[in-house]
PDB file of N, CA and C in Angstrom:
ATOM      1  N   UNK A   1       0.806  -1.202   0.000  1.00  0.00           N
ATOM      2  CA  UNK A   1       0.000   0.000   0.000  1.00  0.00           C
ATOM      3  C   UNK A   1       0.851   1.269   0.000  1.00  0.00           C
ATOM      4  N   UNK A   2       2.065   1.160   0.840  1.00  0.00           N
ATOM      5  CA  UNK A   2       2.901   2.623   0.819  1.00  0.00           C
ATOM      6  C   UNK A   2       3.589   2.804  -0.561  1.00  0.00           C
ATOM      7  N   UNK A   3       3.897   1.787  -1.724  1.00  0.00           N
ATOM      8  CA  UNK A   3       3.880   1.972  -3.154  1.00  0.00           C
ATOM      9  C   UNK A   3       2.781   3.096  -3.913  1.00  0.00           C
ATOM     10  N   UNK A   4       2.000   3.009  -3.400  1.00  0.00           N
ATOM     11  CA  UNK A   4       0.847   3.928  -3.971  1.00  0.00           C
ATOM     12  C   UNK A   4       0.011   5.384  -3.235  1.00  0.00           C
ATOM     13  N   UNK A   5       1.637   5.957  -2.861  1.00  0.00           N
ATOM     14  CA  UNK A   5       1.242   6.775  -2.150  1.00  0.00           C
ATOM     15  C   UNK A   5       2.614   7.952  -2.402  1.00  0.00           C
ATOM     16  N   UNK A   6       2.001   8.816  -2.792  1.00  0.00           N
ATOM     17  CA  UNK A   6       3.204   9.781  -3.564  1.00  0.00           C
ATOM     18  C   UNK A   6       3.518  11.136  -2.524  1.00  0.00           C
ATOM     19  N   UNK A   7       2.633  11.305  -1.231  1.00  0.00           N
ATOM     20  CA  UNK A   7       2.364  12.360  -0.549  1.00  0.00           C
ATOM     21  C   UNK A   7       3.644  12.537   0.435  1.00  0.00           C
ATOM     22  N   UNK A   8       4.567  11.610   0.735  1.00  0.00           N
ATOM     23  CA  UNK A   8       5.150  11.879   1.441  1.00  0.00           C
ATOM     24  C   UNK A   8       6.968  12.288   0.643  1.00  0.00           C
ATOM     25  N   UNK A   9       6.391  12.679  -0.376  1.00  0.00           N
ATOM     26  CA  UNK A   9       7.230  13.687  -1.405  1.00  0.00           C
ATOM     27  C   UNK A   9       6.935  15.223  -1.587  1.00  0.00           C
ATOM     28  N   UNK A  10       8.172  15.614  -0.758  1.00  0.00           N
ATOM     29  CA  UNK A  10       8.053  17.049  -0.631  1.00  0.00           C
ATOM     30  C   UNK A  10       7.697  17.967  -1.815  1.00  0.00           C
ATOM     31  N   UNK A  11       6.429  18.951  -1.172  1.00  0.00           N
ATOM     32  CA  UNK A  11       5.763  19.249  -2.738  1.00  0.00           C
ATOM     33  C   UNK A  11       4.482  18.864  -3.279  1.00  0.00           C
ATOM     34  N   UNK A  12       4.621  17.541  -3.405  1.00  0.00           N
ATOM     35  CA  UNK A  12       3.179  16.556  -3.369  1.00  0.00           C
ATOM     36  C   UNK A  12       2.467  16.664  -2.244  1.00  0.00           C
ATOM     37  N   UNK A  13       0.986  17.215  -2.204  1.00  0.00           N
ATOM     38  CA  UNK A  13      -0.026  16.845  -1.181  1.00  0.00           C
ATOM     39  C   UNK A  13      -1.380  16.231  -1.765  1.00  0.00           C
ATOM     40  N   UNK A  14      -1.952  16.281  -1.001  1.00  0.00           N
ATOM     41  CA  UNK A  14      -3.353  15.576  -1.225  1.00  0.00           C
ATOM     42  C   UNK A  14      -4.250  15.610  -2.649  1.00  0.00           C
ATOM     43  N   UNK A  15      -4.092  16.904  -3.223  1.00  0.00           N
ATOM     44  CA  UNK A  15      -4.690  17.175  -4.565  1.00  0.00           C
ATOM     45  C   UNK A  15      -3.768  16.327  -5.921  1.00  0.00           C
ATOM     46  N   UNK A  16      -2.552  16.979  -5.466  1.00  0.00           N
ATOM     47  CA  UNK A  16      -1.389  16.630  -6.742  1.00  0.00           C
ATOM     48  C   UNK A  16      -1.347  14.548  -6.391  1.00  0.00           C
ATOM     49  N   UNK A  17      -1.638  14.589  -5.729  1.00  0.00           N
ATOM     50  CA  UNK A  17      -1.187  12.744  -5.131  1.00  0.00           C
ATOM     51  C   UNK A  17      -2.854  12.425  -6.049  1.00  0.00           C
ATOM     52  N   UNK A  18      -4.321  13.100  -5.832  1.00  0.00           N
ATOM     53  CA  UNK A  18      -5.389  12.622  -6.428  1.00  0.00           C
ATOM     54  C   UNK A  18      -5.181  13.248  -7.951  1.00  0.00           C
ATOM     55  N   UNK A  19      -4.698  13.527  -8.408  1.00  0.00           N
ATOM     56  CA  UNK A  19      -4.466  14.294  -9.941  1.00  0.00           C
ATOM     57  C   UNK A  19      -3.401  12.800 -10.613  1.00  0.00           C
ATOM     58  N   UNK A  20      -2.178  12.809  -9.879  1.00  0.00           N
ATOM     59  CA  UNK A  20      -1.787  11.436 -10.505  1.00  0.00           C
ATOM     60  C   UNK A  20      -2.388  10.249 -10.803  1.00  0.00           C
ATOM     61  N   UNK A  21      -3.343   9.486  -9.497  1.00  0.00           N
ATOM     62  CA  UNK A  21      -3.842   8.573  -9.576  1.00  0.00           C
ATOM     63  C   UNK A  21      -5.167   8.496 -10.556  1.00  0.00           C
ATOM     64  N   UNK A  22      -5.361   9.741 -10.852  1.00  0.00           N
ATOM     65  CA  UNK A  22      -6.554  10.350 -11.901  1.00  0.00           C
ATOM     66  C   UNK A  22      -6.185  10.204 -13.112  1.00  0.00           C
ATOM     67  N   UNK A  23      -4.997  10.684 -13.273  1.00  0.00           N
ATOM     68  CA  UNK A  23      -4.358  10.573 -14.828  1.00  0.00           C
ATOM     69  C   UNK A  23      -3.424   8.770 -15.058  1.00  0.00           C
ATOM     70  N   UNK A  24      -3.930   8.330 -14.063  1.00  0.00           N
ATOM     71  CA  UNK A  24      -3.483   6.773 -14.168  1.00  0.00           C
ATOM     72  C   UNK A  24      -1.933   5.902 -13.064  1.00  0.00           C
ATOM     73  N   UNK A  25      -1.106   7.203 -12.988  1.00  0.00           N
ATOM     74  CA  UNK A  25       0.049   7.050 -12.333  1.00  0.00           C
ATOM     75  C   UNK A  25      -0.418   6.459 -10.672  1.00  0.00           C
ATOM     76  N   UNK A  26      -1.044   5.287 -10.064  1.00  0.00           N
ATOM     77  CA  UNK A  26      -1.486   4.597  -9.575  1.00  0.00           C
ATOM     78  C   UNK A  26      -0.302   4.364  -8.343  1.00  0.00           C
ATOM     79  N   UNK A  27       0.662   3.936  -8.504  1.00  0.00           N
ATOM     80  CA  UNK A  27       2.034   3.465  -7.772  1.00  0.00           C
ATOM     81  C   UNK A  27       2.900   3.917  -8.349  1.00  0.00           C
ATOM     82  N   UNK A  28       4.072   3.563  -7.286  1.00  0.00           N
ATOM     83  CA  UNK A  28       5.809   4.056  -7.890  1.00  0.00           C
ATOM     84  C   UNK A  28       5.756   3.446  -8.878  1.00  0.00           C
ATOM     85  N   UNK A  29       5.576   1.966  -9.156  1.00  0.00           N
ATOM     86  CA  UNK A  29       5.756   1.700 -10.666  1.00  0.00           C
ATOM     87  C   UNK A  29       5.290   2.323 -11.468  1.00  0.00           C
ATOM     88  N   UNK A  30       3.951   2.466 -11.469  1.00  0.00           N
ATOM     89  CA  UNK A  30       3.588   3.701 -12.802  1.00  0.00           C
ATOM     90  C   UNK A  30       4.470   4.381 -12.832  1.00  0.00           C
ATOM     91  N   UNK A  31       4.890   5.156 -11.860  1.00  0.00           N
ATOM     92  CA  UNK A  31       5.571   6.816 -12.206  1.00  0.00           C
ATOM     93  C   UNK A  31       7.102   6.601 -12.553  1.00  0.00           C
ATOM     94  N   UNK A  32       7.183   5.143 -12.562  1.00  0.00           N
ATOM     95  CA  UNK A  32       8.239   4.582 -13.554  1.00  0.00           C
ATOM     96  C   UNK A  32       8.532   4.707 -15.239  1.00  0.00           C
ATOM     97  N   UNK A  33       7.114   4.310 -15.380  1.00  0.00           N
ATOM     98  CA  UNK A  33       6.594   3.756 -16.503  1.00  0.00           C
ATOM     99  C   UNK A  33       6.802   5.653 -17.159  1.00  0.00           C
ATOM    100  N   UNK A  34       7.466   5.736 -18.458  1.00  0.00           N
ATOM    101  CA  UNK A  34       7.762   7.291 -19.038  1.00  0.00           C
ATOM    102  C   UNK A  34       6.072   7.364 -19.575  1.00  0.00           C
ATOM    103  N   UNK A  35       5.999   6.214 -20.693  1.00  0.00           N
ATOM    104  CA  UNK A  35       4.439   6.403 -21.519  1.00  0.00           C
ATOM    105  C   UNK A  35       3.290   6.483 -20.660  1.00  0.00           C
ATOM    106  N   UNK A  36       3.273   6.124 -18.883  1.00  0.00           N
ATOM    107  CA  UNK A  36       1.986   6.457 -18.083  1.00  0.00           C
ATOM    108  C   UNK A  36       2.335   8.051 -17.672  1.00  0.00           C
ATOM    109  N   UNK A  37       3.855   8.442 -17.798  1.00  0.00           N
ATOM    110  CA  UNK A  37       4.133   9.981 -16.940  1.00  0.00           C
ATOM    111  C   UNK A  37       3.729  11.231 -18.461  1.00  0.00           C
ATOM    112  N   UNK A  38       4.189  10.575 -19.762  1.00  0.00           N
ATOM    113  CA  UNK A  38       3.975  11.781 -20.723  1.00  0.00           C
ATOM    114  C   UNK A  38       2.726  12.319 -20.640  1.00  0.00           C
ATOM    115  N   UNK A  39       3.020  13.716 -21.171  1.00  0.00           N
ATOM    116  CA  UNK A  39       1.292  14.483 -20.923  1.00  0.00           C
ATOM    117  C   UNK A  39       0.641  14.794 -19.482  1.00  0.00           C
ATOM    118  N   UNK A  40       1.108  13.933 -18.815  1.00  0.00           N
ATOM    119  CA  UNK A  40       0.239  13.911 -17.165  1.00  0.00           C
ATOM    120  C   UNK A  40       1.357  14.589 -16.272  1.00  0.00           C
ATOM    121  N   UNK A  41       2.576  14.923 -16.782  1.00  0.00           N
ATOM    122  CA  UNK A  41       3.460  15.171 -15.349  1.00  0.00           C
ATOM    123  C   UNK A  41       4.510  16.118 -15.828  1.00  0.00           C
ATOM    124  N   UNK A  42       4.313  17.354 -14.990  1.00  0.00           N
ATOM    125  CA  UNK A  42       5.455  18.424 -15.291  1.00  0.00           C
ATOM    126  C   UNK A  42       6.984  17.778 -15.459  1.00  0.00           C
ATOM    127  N   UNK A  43       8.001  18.954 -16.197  1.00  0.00           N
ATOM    128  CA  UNK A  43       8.818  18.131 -15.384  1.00  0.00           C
ATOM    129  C   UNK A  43       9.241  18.419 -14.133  1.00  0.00           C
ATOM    130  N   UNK A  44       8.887  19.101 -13.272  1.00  0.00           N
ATOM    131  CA  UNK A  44       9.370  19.621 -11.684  1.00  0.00           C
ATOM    132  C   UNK A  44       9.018  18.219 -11.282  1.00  0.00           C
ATOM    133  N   UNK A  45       7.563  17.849 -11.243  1.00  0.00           N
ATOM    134  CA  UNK A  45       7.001  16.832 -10.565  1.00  0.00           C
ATOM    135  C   UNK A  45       7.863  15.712 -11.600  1.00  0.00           C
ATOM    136  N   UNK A  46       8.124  15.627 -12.218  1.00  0.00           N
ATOM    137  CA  UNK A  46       8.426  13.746 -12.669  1.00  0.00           C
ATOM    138  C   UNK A  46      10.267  14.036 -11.995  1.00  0.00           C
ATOM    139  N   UNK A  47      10.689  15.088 -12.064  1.00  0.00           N
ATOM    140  CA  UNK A  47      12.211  15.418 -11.339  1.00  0.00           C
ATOM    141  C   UNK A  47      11.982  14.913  -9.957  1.00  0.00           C
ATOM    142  N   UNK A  48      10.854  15.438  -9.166  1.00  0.00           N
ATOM    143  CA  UNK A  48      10.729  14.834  -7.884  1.00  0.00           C
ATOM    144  C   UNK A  48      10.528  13.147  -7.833  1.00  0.00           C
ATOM    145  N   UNK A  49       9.556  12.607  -8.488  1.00  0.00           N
ATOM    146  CA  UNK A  49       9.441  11.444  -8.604  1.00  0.00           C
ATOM    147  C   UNK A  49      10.745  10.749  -8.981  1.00  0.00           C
ATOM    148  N   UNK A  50      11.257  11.120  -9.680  1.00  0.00           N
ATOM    149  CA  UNK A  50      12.696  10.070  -9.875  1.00  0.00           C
ATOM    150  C   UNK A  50      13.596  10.327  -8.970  1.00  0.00           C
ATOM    151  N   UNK A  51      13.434  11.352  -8.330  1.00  0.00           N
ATOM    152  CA  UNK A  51      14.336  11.503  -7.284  1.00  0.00           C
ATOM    153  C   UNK A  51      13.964  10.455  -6.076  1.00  0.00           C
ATOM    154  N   UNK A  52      12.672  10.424  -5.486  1.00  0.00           N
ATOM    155  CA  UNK A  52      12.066  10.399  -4.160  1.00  0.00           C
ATOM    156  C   UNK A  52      11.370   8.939  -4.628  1.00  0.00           C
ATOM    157  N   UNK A  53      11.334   8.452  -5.456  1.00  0.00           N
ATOM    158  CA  UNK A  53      10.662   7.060  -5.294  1.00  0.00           C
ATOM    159  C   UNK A  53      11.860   5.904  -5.294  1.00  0.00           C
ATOM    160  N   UNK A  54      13.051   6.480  -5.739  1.00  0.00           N
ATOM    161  CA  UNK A  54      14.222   5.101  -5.496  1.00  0.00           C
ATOM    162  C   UNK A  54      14.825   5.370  -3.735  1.00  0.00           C
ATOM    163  N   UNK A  55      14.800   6.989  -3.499  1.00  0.00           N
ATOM    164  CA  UNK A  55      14.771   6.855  -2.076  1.00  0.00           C
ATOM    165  C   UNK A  55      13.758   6.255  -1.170  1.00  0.00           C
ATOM    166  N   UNK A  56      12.762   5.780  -1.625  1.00  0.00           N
ATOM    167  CA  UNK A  56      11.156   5.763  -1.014  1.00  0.00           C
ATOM    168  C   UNK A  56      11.462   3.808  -0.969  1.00  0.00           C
ATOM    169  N   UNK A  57      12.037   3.621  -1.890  1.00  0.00           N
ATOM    170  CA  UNK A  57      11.797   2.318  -2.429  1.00  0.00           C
ATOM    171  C   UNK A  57      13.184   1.449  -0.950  1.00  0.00           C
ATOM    172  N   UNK A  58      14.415   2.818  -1.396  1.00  0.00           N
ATOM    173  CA  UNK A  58      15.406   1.869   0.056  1.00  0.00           C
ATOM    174  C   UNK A  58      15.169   1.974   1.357  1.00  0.00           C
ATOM    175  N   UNK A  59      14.116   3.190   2.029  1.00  0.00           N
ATOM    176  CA  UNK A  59      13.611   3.794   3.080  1.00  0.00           C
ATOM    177  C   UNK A  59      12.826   2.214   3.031  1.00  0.00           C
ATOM    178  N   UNK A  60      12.508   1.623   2.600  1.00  0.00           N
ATOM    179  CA  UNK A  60      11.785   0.286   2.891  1.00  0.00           C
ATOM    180  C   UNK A  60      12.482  -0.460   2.898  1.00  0.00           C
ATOM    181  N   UNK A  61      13.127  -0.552   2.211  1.00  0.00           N
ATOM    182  CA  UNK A  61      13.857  -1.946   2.098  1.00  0.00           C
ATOM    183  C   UNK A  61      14.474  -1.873   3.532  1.00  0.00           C
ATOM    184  N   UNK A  62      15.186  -0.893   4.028  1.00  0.00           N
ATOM    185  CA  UNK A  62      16.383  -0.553   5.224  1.00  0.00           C
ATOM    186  C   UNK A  62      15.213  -0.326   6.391  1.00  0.00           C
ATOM    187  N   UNK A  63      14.191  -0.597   6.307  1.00  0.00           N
ATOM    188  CA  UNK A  63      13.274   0.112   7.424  1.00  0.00           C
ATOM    189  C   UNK A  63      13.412   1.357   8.484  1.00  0.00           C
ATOM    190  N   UNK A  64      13.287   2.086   7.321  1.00  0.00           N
ATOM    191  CA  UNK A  64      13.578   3.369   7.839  1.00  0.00           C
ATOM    192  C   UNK A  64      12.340   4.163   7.669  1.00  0.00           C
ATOM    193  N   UNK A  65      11.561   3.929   8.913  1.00  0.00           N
ATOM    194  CA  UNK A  65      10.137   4.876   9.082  1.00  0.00           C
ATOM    195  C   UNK A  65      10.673   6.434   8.693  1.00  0.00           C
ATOM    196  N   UNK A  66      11.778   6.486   9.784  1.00  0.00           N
ATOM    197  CA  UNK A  66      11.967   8.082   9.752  1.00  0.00           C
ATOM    198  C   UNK A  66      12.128   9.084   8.488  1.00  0.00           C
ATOM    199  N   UNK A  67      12.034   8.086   7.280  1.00  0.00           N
ATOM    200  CA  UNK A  67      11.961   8.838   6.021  1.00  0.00           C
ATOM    201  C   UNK A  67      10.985   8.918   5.573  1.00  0.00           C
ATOM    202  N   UNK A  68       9.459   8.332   6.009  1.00  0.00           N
ATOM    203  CA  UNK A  68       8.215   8.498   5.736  1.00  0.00           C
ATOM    204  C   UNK A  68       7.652   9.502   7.076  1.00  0.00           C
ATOM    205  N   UNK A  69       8.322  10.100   7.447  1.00  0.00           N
ATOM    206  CA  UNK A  69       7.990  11.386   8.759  1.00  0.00           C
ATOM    207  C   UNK A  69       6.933  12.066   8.416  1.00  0.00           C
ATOM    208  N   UNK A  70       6.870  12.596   6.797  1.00  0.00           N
ATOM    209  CA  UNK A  70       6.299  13.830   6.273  1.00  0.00           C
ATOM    210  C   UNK A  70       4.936  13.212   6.638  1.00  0.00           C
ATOM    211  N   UNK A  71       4.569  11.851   6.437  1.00  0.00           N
ATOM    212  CA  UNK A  71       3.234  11.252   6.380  1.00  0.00           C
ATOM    213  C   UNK A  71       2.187  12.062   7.887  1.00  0.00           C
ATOM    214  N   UNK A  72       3.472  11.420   9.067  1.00  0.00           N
ATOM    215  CA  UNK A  72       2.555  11.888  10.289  1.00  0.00           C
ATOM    216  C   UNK A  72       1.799  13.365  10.072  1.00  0.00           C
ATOM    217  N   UNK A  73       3.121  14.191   9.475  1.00  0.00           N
ATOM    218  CA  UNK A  73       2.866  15.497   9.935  1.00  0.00           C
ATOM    219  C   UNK A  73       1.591  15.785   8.938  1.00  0.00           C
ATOM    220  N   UNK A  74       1.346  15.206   7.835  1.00  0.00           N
ATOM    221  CA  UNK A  74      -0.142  15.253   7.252  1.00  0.00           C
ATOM    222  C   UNK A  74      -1.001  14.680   7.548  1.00  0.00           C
ATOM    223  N   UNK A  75      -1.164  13.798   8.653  1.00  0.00           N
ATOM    224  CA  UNK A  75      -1.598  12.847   9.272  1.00  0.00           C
ATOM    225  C   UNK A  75      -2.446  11.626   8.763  1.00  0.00           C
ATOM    226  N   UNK A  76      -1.710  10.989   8.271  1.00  0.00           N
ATOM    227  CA  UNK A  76      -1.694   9.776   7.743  1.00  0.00           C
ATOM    228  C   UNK A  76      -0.973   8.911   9.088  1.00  0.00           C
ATOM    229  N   UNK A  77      -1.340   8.125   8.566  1.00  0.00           N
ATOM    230  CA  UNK A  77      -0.815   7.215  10.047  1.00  0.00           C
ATOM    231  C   UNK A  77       0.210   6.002   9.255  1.00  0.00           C
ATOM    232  N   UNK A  78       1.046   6.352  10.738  1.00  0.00           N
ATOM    233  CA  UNK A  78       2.398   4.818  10.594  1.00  0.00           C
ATOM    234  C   UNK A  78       2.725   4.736  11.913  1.00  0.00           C
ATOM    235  N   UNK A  79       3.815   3.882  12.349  1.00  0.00           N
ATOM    236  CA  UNK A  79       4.375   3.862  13.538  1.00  0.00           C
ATOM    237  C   UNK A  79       5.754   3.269  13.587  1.00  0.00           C
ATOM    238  N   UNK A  80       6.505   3.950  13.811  1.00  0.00           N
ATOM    239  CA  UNK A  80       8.121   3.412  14.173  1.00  0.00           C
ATOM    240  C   UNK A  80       8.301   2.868  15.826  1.00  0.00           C
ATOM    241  N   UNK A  81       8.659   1.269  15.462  1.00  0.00           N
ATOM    242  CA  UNK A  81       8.266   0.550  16.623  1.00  0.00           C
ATOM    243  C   UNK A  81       9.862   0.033  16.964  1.00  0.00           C
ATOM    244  N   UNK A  82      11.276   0.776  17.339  1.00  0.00           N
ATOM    245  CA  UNK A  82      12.425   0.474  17.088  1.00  0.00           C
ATOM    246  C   UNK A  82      12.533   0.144  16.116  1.00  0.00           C
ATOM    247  N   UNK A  83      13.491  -0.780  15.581  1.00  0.00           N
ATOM    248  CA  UNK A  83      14.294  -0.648  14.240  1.00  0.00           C
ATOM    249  C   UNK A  83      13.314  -1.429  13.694  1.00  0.00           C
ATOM    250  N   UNK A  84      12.086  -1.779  13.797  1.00  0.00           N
ATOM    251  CA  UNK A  84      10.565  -2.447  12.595  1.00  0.00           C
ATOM    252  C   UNK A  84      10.134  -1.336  11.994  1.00  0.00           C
ATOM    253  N   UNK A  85       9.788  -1.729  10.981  1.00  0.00           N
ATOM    254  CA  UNK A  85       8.762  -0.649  10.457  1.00  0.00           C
ATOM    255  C   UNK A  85       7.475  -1.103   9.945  1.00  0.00           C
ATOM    256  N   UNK A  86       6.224  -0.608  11.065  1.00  0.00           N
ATOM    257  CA  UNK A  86       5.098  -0.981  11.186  1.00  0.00           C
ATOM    258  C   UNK A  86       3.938   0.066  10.350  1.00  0.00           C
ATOM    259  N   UNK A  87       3.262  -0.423   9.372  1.00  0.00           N
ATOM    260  CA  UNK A  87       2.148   0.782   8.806  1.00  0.00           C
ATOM    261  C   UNK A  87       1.164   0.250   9.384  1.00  0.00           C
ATOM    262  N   UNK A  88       0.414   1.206   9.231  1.00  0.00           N
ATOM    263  CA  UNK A  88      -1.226   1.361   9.620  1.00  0.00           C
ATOM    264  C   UNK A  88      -1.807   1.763   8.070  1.00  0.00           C
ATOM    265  N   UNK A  89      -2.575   0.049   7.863  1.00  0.00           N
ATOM    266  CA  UNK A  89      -3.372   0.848   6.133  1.00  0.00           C
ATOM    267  C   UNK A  89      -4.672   1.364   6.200  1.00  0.00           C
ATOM    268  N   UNK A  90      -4.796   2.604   6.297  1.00  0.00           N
ATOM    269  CA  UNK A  90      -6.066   3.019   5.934  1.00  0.00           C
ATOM    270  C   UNK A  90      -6.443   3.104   4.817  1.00  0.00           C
ATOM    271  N   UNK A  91      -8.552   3.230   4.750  1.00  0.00           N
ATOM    272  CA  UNK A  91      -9.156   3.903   3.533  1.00  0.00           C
ATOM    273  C   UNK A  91      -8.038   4.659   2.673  1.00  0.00           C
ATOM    274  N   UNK A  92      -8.592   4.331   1.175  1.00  0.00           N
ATOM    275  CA  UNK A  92      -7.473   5.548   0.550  1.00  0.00           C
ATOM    276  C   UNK A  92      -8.583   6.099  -0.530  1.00  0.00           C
ATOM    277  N   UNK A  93      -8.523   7.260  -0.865  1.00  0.00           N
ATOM    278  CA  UNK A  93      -9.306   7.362  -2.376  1.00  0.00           C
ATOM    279  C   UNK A  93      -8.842   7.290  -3.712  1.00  0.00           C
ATOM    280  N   UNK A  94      -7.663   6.290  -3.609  1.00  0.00           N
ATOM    281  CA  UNK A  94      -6.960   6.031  -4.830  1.00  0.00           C
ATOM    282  C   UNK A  94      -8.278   4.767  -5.572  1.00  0.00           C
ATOM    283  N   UNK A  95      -8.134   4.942  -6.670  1.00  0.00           N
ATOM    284  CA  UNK A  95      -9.797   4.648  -7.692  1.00  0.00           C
ATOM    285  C   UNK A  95      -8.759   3.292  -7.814  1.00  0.00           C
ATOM    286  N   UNK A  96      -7.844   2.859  -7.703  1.00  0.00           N
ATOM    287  CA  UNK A  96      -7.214   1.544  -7.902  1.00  0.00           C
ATOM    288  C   UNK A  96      -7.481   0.644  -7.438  1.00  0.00           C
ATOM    289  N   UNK A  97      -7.424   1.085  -6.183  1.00  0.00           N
ATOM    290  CA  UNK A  97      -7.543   0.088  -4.779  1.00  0.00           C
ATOM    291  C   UNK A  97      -8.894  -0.227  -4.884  1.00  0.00           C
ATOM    292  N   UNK A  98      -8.751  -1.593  -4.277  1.00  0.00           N
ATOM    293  CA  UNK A  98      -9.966  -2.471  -3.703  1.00  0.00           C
ATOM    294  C   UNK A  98      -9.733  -3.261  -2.732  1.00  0.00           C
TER     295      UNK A  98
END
């Protein structure tokens, strides 16, 4: 679920995160994908995305909550439980999910 969630990229909030998933860019993989980003994505925003989704991608792998911080402060929920890294999945209004 934290694949499909672009908000905790500085810059990106709640509108610009529902504008991607609108124009199809669904997950980090989409915003991989160049032919799902043409037409749909500045380049400021696709500069951020290539920046912040391979960091997004080792912040998991290394369980490192403290790089998904921005989430709390919009309040989305997670929890750093010592060196685990525990989410909390809530409702989302991404049109993907089921």
């Amino acid at each position: 679920m934290l694949e499909q969630t672009f908000i905790h990229i500085p810059g990106i909030g709640k509108r610009t995160e529902q504008e991607l998933w609108a124009s199809g860019i669904c997950s980090w993989d989409d915003a991989d994908l160049f032919e799902k980003r043409f037409g749909h994505v500045s380049a400021r925003l696709q500069q951020k995305l290539d920046d912040y989704i391979p960091r997004s991608r080792e912040a998991i792998k290394h369980k490192d909550a403290g790089f998904f911080e921005r989430l709390s402060a919009l309040g989305e929920a997670w929890s750093n439980s010592g060196a685990r890294l525990r989410l909390i999945f809530l409702p989302t209004k991404n049109p993907t999910i089921r």
